[in-house]
N, C-alpha and C. Protein backbone atom coordinates (compact mmCIF):
# COMPACT_ATOMS: atom_id res chain seq x y z
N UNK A 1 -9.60 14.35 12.44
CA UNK A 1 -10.29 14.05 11.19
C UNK A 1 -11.64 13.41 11.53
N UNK A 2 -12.72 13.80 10.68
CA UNK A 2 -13.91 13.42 11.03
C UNK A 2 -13.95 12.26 10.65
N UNK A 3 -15.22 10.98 10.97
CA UNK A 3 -15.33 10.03 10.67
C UNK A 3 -15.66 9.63 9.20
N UNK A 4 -16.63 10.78 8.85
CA UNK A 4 -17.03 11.12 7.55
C UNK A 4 -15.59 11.25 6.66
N UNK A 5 -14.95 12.14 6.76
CA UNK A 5 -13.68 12.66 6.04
C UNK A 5 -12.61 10.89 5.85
N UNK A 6 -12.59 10.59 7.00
CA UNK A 6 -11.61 8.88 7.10
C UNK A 6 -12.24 8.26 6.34
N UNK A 7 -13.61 7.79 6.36
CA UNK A 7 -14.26 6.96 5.30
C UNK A 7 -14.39 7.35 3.91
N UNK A 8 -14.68 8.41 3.46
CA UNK A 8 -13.86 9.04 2.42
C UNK A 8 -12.94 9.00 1.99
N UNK A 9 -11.86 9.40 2.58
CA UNK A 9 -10.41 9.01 2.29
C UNK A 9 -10.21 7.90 2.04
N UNK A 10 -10.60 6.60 2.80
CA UNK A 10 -10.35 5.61 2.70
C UNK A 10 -10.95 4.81 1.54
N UNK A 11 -12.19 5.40 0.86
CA UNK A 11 -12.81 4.62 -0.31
C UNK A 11 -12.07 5.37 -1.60
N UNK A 12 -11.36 6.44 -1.25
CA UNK A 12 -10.79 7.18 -2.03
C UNK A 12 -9.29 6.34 -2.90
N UNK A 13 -8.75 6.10 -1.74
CA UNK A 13 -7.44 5.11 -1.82
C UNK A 13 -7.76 3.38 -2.15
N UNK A 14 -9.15 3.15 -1.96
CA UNK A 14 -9.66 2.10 -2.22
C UNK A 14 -9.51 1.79 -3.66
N UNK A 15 -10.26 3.40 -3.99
CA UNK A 15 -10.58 3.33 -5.90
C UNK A 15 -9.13 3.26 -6.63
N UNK A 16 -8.30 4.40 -5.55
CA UNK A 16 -7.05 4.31 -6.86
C UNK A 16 -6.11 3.09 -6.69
N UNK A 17 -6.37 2.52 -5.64
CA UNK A 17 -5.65 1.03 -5.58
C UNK A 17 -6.41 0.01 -6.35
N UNK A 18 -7.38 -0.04 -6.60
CA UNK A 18 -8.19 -1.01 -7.27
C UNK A 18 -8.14 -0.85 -8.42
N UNK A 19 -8.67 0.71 -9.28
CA UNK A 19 -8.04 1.23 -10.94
C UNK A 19 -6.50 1.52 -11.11
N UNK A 20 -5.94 1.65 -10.41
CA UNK A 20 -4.59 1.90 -10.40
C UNK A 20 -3.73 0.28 -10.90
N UNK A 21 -4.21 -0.64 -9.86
CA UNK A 21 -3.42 -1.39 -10.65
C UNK A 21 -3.67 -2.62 -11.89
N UNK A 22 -5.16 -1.54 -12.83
CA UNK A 22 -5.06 -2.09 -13.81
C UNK A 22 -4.23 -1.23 -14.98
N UNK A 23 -3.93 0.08 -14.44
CA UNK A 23 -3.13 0.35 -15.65
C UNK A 23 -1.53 0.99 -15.37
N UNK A 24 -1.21 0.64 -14.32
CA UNK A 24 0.47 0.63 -13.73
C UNK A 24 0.37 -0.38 -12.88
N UNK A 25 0.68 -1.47 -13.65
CA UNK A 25 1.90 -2.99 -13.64
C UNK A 25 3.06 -2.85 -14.29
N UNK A 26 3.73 -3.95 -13.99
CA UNK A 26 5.06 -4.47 -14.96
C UNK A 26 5.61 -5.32 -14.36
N UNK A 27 5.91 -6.70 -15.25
CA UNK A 27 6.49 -7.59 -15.39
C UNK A 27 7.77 -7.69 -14.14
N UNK A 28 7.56 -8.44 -13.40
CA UNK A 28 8.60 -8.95 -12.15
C UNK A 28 8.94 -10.52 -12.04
N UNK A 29 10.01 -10.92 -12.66
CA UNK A 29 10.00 -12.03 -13.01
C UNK A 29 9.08 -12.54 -13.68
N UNK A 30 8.39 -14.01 -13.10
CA UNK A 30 7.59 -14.79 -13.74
C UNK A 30 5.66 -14.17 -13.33
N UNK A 31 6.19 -13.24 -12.14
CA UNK A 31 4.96 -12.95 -11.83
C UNK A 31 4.57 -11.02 -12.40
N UNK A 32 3.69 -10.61 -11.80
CA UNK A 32 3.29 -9.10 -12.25
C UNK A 32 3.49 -8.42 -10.87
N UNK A 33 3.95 -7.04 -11.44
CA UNK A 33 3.97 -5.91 -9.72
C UNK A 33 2.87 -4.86 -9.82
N UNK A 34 2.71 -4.69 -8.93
CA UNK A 34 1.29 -3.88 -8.84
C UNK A 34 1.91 -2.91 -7.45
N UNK A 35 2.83 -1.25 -8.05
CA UNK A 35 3.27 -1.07 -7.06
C UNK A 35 2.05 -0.11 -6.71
N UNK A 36 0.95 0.52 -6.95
CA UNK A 36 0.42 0.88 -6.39
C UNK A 36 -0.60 0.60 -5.20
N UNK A 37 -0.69 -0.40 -5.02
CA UNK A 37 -1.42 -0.93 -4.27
C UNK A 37 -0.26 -0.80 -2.63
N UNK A 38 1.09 -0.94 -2.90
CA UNK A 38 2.33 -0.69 -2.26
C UNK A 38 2.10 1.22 -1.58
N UNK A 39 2.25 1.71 -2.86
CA UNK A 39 2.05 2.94 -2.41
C UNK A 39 0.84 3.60 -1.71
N UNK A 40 -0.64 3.07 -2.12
CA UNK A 40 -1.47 3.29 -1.20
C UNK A 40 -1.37 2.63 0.40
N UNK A 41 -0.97 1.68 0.56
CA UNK A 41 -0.46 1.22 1.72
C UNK A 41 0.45 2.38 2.24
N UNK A 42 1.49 2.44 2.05
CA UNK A 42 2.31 3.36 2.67
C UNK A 42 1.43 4.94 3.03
N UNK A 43 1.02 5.49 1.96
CA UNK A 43 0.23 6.77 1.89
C UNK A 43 -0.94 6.32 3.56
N UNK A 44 -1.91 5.51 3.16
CA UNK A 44 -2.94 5.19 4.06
C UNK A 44 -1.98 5.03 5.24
N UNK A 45 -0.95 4.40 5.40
CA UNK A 45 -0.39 4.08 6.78
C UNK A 45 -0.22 5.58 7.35
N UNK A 46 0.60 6.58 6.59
CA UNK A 46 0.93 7.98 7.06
C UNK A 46 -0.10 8.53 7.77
N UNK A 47 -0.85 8.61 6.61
CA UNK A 47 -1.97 9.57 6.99
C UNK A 47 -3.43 9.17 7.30
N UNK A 48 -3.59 7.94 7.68
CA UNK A 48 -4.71 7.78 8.32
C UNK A 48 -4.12 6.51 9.56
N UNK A 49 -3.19 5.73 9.66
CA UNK A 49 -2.70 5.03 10.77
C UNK A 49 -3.05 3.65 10.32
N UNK A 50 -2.61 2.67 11.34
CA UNK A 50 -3.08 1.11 10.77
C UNK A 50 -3.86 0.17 10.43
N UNK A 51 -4.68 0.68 11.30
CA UNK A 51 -6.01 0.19 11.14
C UNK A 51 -6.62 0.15 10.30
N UNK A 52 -6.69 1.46 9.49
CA UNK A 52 -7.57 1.66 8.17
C UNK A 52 -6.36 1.60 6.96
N UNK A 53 -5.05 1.50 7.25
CA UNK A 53 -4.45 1.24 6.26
C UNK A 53 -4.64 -0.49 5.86
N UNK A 54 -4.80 -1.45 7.09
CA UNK A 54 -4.90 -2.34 7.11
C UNK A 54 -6.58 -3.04 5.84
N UNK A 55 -7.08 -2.14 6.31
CA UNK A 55 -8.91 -2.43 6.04
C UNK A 55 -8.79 -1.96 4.71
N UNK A 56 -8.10 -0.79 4.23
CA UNK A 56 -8.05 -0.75 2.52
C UNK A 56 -7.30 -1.76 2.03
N UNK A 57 -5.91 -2.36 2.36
CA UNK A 57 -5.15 -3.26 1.72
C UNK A 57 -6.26 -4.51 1.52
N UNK A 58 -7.13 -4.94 2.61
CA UNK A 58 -8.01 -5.76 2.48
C UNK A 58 -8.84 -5.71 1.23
N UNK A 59 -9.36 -4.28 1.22
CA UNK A 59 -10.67 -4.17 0.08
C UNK A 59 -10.08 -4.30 -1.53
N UNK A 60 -8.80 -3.04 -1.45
CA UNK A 60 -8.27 -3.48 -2.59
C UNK A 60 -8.36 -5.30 -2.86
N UNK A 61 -7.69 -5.76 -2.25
CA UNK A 61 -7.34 -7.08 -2.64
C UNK A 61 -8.49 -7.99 -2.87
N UNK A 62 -10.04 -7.36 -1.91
CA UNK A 62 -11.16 -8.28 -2.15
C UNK A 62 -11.87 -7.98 -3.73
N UNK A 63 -11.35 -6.56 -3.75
CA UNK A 63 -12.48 -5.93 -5.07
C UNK A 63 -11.62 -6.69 -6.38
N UNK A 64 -9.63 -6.73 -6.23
CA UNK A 64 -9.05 -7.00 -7.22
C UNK A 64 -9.82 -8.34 -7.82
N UNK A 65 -9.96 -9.24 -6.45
CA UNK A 65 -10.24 -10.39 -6.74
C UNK A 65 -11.53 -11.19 -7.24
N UNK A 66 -12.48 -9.63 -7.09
CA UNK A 66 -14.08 -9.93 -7.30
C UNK A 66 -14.21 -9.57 -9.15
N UNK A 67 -13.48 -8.82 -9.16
CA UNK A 67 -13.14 -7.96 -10.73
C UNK A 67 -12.19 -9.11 -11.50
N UNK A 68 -11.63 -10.17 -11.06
CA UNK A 68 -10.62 -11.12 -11.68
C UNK A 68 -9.46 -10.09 -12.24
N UNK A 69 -9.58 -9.20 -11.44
CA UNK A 69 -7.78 -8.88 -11.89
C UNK A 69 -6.88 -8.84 -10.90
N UNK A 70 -7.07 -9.62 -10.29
CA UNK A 70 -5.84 -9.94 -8.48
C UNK A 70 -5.87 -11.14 -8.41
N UNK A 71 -4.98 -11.91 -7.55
CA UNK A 71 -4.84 -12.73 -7.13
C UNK A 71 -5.10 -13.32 -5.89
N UNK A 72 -5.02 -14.16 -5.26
CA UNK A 72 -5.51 -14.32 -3.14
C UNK A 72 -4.23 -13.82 -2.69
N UNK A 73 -3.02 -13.79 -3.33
CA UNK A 73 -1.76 -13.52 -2.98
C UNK A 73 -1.93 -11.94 -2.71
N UNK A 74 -2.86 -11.39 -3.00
CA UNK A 74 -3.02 -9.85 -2.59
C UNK A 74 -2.85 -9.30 -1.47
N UNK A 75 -4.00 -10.27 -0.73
CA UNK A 75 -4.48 -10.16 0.80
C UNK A 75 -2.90 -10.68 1.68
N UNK A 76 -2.48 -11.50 2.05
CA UNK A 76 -1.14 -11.76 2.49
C UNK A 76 -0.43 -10.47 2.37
N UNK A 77 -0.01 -10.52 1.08
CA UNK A 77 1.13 -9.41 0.97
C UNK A 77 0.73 -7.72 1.34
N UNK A 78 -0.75 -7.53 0.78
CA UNK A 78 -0.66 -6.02 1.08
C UNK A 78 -1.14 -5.62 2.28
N UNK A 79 -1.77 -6.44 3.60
CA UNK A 79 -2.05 -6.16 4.65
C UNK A 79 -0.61 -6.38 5.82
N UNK A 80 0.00 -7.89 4.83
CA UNK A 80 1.25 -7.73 6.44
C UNK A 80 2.02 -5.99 5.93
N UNK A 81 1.95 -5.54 4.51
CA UNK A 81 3.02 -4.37 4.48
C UNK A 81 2.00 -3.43 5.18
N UNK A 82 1.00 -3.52 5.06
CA UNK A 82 0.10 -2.24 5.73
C UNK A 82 -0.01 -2.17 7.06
N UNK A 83 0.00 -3.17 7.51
CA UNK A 83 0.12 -3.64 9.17
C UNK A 83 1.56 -2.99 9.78
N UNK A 84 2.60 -3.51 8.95
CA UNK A 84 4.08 -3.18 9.45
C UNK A 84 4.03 -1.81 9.51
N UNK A 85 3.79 -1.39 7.46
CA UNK A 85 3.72 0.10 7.70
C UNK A 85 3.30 0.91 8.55
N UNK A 86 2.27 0.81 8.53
CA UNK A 86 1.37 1.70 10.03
C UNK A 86 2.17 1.38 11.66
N UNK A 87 2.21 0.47 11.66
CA UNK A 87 2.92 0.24 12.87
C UNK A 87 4.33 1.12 13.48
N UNK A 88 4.78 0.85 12.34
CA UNK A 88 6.37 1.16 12.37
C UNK A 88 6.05 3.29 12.26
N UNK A 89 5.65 3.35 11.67
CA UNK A 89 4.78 5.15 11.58
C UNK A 89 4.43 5.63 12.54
N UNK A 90 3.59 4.92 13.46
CA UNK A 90 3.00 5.15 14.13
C UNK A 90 4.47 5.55 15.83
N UNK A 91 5.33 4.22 15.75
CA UNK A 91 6.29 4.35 16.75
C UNK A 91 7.32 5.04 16.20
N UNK A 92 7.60 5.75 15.24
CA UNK A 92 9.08 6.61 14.78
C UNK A 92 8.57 7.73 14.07
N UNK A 93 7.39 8.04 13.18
CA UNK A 93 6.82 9.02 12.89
C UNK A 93 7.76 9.67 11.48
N UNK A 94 8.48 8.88 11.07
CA UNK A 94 8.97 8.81 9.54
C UNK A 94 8.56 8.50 8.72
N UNK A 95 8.79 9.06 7.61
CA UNK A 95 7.64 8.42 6.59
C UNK A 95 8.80 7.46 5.87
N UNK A 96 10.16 7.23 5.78
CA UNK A 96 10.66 6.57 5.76
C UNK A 96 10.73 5.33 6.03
N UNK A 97 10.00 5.23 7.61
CA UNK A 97 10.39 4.12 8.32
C UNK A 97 8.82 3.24 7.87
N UNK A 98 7.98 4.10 7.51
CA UNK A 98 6.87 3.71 6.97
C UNK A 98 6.38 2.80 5.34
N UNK A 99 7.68 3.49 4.39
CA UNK A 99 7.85 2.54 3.37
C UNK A 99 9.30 1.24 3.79
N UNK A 100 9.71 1.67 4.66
CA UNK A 100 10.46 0.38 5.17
C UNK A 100 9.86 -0.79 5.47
N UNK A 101 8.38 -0.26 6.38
CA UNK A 101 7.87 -1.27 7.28
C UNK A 101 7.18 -2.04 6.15
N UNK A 102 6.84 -1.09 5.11
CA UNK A 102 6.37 -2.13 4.10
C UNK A 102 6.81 -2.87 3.14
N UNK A 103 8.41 -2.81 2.83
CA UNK A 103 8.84 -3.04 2.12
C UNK A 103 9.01 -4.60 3.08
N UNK A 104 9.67 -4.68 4.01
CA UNK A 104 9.87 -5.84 5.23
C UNK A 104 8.61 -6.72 5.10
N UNK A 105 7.70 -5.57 5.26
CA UNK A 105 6.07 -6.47 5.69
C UNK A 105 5.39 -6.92 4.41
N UNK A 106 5.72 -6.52 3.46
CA UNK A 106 5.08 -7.68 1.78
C UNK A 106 5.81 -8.36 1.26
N UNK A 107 7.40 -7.68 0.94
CA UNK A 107 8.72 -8.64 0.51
C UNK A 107 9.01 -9.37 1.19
N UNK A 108 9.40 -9.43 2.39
CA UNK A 108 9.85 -10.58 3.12
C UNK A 108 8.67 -11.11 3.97
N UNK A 109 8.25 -11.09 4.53
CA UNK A 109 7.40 -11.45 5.73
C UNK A 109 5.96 -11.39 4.96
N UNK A 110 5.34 -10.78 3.91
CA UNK A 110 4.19 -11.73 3.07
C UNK A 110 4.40 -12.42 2.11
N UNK A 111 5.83 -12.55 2.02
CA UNK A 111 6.47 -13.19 0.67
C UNK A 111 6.63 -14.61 1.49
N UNK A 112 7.03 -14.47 2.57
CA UNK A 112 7.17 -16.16 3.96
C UNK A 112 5.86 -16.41 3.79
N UNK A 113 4.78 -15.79 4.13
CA UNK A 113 3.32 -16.45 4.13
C UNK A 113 2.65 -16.72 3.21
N UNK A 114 3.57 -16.05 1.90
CA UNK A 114 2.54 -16.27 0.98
C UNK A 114 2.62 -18.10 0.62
N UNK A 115 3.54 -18.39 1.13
CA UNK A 115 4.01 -20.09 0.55
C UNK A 115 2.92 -21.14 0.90
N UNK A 116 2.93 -20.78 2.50
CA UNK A 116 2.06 -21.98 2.92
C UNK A 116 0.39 -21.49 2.43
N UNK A 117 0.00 -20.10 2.37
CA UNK A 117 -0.92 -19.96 2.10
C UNK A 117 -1.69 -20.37 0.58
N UNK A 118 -0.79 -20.12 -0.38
CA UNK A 118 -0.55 -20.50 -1.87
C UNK A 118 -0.65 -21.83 -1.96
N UNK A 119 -0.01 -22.63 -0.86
CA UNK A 119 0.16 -24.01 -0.72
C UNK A 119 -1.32 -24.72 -0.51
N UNK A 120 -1.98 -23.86 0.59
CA UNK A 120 -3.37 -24.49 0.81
C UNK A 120 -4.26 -23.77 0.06
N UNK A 121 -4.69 -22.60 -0.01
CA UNK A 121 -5.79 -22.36 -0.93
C UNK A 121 -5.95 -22.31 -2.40
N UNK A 122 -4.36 -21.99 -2.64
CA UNK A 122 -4.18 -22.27 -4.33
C UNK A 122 -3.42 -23.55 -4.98
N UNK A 123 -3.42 -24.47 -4.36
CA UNK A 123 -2.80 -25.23 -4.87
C UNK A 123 -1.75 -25.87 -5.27
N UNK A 124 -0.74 -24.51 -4.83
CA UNK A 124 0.50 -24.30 -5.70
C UNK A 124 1.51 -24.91 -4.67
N UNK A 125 2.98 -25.33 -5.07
CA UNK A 125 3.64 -25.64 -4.28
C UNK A 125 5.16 -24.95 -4.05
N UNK A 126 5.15 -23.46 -4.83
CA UNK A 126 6.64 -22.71 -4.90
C UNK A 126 6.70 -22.70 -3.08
N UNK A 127 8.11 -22.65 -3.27
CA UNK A 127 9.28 -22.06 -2.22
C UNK A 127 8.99 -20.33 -1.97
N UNK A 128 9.73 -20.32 -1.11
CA UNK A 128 9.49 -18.51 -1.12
C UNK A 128 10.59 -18.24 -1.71
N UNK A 129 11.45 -18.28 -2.19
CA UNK A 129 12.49 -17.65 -3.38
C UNK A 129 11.57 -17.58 -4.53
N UNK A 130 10.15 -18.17 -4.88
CA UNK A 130 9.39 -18.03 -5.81
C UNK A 130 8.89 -16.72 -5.66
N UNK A 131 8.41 -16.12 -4.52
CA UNK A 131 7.30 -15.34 -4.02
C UNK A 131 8.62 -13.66 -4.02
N UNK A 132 9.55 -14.45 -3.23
CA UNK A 132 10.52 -13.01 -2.45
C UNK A 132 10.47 -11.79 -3.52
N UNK A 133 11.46 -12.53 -4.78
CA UNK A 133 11.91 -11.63 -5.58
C UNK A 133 10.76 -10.37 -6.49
N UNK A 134 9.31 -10.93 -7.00
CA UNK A 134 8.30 -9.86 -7.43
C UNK A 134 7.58 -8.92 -6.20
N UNK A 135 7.99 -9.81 -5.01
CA UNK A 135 6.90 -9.31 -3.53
C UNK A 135 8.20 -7.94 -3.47
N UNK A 136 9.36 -8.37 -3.31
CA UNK A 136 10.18 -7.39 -3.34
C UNK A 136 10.39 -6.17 -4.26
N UNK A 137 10.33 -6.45 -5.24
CA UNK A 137 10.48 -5.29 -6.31
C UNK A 137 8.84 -4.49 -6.39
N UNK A 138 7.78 -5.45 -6.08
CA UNK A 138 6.52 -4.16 -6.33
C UNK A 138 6.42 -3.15 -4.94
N UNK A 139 6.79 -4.00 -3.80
CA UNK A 139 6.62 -3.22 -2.53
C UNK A 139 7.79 -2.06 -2.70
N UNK A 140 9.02 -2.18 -2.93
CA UNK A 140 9.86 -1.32 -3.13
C UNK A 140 9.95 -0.13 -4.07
N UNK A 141 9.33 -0.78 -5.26
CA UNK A 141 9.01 0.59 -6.37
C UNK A 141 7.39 1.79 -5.85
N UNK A 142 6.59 1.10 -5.15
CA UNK A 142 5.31 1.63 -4.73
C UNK A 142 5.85 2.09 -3.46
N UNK A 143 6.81 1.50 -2.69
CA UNK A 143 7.27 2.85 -1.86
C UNK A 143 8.15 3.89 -1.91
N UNK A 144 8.89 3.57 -2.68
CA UNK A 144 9.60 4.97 -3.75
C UNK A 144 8.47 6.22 -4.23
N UNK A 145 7.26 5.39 -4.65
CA UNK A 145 6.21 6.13 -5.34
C UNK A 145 5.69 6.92 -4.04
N UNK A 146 5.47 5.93 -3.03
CA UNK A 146 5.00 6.52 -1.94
C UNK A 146 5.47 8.16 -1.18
N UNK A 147 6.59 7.97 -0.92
CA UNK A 147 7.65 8.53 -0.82
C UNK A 147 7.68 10.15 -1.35
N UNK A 148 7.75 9.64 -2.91
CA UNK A 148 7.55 11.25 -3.37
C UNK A 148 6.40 11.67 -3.62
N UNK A 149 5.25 11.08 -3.81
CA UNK A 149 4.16 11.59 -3.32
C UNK A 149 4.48 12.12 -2.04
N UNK A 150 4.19 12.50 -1.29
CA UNK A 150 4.07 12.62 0.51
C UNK A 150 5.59 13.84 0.06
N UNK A 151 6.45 13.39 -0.42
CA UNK A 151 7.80 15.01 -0.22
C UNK A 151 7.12 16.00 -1.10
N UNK A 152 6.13 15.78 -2.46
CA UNK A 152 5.37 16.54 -3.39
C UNK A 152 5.00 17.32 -2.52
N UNK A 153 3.84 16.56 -2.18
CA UNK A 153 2.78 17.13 -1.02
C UNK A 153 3.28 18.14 -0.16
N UNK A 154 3.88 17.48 0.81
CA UNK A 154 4.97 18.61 1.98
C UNK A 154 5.48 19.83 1.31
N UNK A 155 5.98 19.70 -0.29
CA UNK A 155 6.48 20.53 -0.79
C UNK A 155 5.79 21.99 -1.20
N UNK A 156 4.65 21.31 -1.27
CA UNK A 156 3.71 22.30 -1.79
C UNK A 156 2.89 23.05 -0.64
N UNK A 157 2.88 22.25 0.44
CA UNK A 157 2.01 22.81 1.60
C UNK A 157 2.95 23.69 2.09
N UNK A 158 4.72 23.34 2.03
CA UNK A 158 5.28 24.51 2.61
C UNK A 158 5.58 25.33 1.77
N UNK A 159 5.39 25.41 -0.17
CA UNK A 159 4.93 26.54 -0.39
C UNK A 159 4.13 27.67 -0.79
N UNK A 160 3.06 26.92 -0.46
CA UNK A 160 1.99 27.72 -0.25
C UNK A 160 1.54 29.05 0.31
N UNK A 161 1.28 30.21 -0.48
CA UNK A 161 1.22 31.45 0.20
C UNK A 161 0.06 31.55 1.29
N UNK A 162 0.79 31.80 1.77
CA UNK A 162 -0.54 32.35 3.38
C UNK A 162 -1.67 33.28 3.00
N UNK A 163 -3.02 33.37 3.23
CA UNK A 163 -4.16 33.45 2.45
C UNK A 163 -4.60 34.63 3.13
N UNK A 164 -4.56 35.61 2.81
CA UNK A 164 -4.95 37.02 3.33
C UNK A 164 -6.45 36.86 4.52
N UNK A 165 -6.39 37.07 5.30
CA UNK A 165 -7.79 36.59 6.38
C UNK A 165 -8.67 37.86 5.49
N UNK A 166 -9.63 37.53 5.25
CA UNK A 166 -10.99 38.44 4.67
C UNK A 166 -12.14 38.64 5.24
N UNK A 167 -11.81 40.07 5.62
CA UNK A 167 -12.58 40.57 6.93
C UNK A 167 -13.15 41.62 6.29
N UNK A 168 -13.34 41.66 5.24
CA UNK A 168 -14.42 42.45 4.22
C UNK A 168 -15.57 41.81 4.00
N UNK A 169 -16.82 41.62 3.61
CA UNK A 169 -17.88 41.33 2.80
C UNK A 169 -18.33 40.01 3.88
């Protein structure tokens, strides 16, 4: 993939993570889920690797937060799932193991960081049983989403008719 085409892609998944999760939320406990931002993570981990899955979870979360519709709790949660995701993709090559890594890497393990981090820059003083249960349900529904996006996709590329080579005109 060209460099051109990755940076593309990547501002591409930027936009629909950033408009995406102003109009698919829903209520997760006391807090809001935003599984798309979940599912672009997973998607970006597949098909472009960690690094840049990592660098969109970032932007989403900087633009959510420049626009006042995110939280700082963004950055924590959607880079450790983008980090895991990609990671875990990258060594098993499942796309399975890819909404796993994220489900692990925002529910549990940015849901642990989000405490002390919440603690110092926001003020706040919840437990992570505060954080677990919405970190869990948005990462999990956005990789469900993930998921069948990507079997859609596959579905259609394998059935796709083979394109007559045109060796006329």
């Amino acid at each position: 993939m060209s460099k051109t085409r990755k940076l593309t892609t990547m501002a591409l998944f930027v936009a629909i993570g950033t408009v995406g999760s102003q109009f698919i939320w829903f209520p997760a406990g006391i807090a809001k889920a935003y599984p798309v931002q979940h599912a672009v993570n997973v998607l970006a981990a597949i098909l472009l690797g960690t690094g840049p899955a990592v660098t969109i979870a970032f932007m989403i979360g900087l633009l959510r937060n420049m626009l006042g519709i995110g939280s700082l709790l963004a950055f924590p949660g959607g880079m450790i799932g983008a980090f895991l995701a990609g990671i875990l993709y990258k060594q098993f090559g499942r796309n399975y193991v890819a909404a796993m890594g994220e489900i692990i890497g925002t529910g549990l393990i940015g849901a642990l960081f989000a405490v002390p981090f919440a603690k110092i820059l926001m003020g706040t003083s919840f437990g992570a049983f505060f954080f677990i249960p919405p970190f869990l349900i948005s990462s999990l529904t956005g990789s469900i989403l993930a998921l069948f996006i990507v079997s859609r996709v596959k579905l259609e590329q394998q059935n796709k008719p083979l394109r007559a080579e045109n060796k006329g005109c």
